[in-house]
N, C-alpha and C. Protein backbone atom coordinates (compact mmCIF):
# COMPACT_ATOMS: atom_id res chain seq x y z
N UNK A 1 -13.16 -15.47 -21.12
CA UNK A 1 -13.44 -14.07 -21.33
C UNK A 1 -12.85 -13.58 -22.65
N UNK A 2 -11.87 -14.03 -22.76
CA UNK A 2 -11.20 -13.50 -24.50
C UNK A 2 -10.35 -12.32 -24.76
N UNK A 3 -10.46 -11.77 -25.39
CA UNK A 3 -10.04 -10.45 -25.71
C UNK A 3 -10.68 -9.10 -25.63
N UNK A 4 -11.03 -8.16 -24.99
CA UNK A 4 -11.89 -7.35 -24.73
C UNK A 4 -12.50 -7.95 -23.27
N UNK A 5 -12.62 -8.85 -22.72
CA UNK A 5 -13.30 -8.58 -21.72
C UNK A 5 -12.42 -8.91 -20.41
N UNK A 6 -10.96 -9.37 -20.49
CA UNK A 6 -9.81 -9.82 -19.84
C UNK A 6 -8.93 -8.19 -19.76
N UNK A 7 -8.81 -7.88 -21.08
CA UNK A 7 -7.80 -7.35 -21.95
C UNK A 7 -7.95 -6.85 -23.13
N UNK A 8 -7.60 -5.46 -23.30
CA UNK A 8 -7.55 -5.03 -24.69
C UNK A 8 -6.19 -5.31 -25.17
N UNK A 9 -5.39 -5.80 -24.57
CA UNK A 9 -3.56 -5.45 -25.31
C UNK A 9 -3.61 -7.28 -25.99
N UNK A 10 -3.88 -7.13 -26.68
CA UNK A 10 -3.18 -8.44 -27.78
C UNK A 10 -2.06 -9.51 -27.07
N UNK A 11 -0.80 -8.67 -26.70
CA UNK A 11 0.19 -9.41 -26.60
C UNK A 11 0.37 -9.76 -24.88
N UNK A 12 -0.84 -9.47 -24.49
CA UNK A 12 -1.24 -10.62 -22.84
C UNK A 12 -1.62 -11.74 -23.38
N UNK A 13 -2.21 -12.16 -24.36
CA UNK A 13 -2.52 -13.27 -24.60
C UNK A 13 -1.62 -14.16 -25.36
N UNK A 14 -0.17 -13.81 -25.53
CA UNK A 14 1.11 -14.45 -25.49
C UNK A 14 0.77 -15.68 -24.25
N UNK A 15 0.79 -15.39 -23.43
CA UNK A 15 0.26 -16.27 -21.73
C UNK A 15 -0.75 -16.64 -22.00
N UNK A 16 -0.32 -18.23 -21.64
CA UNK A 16 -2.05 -19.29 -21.61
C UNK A 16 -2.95 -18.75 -20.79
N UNK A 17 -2.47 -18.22 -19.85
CA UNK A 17 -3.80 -17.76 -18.95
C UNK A 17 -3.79 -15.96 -18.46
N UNK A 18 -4.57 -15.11 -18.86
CA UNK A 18 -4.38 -14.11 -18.32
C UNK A 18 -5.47 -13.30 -17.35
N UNK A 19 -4.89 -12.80 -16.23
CA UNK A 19 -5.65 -12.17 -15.44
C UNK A 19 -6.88 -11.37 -15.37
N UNK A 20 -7.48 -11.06 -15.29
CA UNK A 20 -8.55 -10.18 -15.81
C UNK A 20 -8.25 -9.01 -15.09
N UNK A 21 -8.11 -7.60 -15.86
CA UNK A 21 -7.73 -6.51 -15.42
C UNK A 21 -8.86 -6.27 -14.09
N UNK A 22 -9.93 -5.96 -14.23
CA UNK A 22 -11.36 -5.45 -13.74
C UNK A 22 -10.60 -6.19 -12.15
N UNK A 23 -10.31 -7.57 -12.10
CA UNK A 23 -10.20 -8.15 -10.67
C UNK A 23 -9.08 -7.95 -10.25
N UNK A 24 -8.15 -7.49 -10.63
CA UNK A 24 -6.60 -6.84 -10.07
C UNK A 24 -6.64 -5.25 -9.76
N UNK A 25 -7.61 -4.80 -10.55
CA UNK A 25 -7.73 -3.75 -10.08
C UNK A 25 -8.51 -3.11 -9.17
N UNK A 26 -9.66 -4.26 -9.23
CA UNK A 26 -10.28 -4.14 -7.67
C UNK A 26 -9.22 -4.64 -6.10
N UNK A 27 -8.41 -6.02 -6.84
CA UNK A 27 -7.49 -5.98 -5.60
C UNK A 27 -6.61 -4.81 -5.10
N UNK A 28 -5.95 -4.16 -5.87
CA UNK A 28 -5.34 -3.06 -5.89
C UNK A 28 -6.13 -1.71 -5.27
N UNK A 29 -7.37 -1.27 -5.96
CA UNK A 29 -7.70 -0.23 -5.23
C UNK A 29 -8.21 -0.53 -3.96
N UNK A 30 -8.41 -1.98 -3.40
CA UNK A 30 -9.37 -2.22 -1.87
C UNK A 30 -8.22 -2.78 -0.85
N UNK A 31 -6.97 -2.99 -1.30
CA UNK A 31 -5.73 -2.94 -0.61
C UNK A 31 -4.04 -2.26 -0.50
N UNK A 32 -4.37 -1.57 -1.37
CA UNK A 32 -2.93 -0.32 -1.26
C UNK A 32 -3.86 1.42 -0.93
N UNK A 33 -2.92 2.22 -0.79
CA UNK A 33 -3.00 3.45 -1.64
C UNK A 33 -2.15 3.89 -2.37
N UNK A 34 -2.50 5.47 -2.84
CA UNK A 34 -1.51 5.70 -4.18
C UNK A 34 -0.05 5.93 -3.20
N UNK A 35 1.38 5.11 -4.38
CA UNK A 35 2.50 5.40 -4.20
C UNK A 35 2.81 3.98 -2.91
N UNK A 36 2.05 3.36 -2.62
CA UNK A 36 2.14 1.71 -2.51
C UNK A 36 3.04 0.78 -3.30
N UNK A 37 3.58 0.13 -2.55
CA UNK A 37 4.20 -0.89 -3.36
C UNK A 37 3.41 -2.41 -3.64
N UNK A 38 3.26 -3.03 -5.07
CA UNK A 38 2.30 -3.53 -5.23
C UNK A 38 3.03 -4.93 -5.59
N UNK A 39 3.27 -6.22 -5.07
CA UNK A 39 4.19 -7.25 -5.07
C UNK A 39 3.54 -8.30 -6.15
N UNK A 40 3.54 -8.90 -7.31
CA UNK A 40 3.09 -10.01 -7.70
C UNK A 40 4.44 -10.98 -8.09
N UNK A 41 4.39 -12.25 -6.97
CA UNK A 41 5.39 -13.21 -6.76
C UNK A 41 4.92 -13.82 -8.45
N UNK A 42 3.79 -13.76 -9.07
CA UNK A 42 3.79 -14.76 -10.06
C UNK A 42 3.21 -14.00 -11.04
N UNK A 43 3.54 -13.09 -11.78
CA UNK A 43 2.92 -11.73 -12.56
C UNK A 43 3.05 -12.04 -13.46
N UNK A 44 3.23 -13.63 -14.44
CA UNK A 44 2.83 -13.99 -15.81
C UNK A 44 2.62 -12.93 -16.82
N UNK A 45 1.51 -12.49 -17.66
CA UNK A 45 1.32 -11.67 -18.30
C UNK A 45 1.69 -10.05 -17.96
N UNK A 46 1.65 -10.03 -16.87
CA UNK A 46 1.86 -8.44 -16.08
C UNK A 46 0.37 -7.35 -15.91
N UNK A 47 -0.54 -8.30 -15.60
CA UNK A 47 -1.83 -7.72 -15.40
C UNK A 47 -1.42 -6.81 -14.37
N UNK A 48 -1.31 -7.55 -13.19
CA UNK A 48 -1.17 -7.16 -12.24
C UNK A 48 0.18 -5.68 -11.54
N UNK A 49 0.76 -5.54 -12.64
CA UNK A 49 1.97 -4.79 -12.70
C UNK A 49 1.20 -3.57 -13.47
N UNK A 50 0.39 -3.70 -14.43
CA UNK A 50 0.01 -2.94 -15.18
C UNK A 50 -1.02 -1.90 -14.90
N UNK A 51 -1.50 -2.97 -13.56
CA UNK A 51 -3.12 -2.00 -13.04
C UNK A 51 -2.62 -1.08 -12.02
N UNK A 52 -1.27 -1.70 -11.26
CA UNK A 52 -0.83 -1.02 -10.19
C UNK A 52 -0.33 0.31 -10.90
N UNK A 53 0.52 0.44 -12.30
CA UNK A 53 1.22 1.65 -12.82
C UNK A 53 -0.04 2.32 -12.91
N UNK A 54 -0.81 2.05 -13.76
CA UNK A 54 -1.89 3.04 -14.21
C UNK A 54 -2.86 3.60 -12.63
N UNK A 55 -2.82 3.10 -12.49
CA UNK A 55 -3.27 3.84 -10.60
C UNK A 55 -2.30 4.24 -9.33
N UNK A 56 -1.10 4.22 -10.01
CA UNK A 56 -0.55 5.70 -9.29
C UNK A 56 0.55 4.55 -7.98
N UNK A 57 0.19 3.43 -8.16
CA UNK A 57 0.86 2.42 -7.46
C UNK A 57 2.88 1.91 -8.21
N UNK A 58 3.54 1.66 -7.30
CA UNK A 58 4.57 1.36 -7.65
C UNK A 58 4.21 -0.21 -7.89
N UNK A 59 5.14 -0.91 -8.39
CA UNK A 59 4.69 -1.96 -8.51
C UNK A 59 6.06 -3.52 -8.85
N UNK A 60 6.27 -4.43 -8.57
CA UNK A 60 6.95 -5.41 -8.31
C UNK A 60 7.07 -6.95 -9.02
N UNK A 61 7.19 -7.24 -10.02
CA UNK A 61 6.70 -8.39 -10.18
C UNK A 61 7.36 -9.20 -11.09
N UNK A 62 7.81 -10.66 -10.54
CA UNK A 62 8.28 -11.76 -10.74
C UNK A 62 7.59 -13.02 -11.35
N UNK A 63 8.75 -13.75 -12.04
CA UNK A 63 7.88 -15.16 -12.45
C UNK A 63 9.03 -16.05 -12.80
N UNK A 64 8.50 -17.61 -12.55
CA UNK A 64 9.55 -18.30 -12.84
C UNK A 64 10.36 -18.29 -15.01
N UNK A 65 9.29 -17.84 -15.68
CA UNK A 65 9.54 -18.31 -16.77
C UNK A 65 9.93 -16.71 -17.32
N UNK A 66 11.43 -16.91 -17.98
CA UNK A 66 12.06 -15.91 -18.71
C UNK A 66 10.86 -15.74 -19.50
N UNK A 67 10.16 -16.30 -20.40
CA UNK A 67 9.11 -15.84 -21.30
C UNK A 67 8.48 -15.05 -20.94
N UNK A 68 7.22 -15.36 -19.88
CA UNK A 68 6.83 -14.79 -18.81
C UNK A 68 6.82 -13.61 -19.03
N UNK A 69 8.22 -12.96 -18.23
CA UNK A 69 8.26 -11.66 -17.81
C UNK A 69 8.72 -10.71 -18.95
N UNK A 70 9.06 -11.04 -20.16
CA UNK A 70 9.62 -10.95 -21.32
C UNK A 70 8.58 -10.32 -21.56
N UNK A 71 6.83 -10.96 -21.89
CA UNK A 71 5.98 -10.46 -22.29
C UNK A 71 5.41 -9.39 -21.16
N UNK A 72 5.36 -9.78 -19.59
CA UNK A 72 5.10 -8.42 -19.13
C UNK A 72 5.65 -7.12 -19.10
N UNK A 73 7.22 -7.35 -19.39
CA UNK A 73 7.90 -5.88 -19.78
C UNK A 73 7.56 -5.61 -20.98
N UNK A 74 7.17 -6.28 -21.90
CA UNK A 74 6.95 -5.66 -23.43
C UNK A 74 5.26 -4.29 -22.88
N UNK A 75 4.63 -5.65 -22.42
CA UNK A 75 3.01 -4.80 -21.74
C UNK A 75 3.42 -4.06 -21.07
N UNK A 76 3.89 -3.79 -20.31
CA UNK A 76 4.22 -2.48 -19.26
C UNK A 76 4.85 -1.31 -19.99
N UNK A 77 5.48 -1.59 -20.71
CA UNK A 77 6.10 -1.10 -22.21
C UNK A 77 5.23 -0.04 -22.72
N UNK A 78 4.28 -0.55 -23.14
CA UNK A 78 3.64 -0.09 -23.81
C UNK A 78 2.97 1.30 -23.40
N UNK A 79 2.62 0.51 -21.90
CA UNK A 79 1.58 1.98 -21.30
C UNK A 79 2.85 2.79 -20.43
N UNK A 80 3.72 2.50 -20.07
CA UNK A 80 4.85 3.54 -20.13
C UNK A 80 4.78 4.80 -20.64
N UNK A 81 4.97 4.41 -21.98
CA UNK A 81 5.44 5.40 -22.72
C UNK A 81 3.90 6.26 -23.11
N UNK A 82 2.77 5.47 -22.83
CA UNK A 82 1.49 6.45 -23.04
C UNK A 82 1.60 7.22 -21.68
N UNK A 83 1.99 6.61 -20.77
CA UNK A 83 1.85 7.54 -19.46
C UNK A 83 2.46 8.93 -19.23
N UNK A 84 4.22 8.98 -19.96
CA UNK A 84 5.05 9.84 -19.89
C UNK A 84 4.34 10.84 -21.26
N UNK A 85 3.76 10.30 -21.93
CA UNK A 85 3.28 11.30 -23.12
C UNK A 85 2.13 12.35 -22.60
N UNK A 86 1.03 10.87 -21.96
CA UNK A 86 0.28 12.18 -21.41
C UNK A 86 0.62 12.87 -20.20
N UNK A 87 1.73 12.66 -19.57
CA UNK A 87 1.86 13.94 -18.15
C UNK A 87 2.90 14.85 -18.76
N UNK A 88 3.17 15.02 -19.70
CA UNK A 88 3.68 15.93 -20.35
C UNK A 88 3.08 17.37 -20.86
């Protein structure tokens, strides 16, 4: 899928393999509701951390590789701080 059709954020593709937003976020909206806690035991890039924030979901997520999660806090990072800008 590449860039644009996985992912617009560049630095998911730090990770050999990344999630495709579109299918985490269908998991997410057809099994939580909002203010859910959203668990990914293996959240590599932080797709899955990322779809849960932006839809109102709390969210959880682990991985064996310091790298790993290095790059999903940088991504989560990012839309953070767009989130607190726009509910302002």
């Amino acid at each position: 899928m590449g860039l644009g059709g996985t992912t617009k954020d560049k630095i998911a593709f730090k990770h050999p393999v990344v999630f495709p937003e579109k299918l985490a976020l269908d998991y997410i909206l057809s099994w939580s509701n909002e203010g859910d806690l959203v668990f990914d035991p293996m959240c590599g890039s932080g797709t899955t951390c990322k779809m849960a924030m932006l839809n109102n979901r709390k969210y959880l997520g682990c991985d064996i590789s310091e790298e790993y999660v290095g790059i999903a806090r940088e991504r989560i990072a990012m839309f953070e701080c767009r989130q607190l800008r726009l509910d302002v």
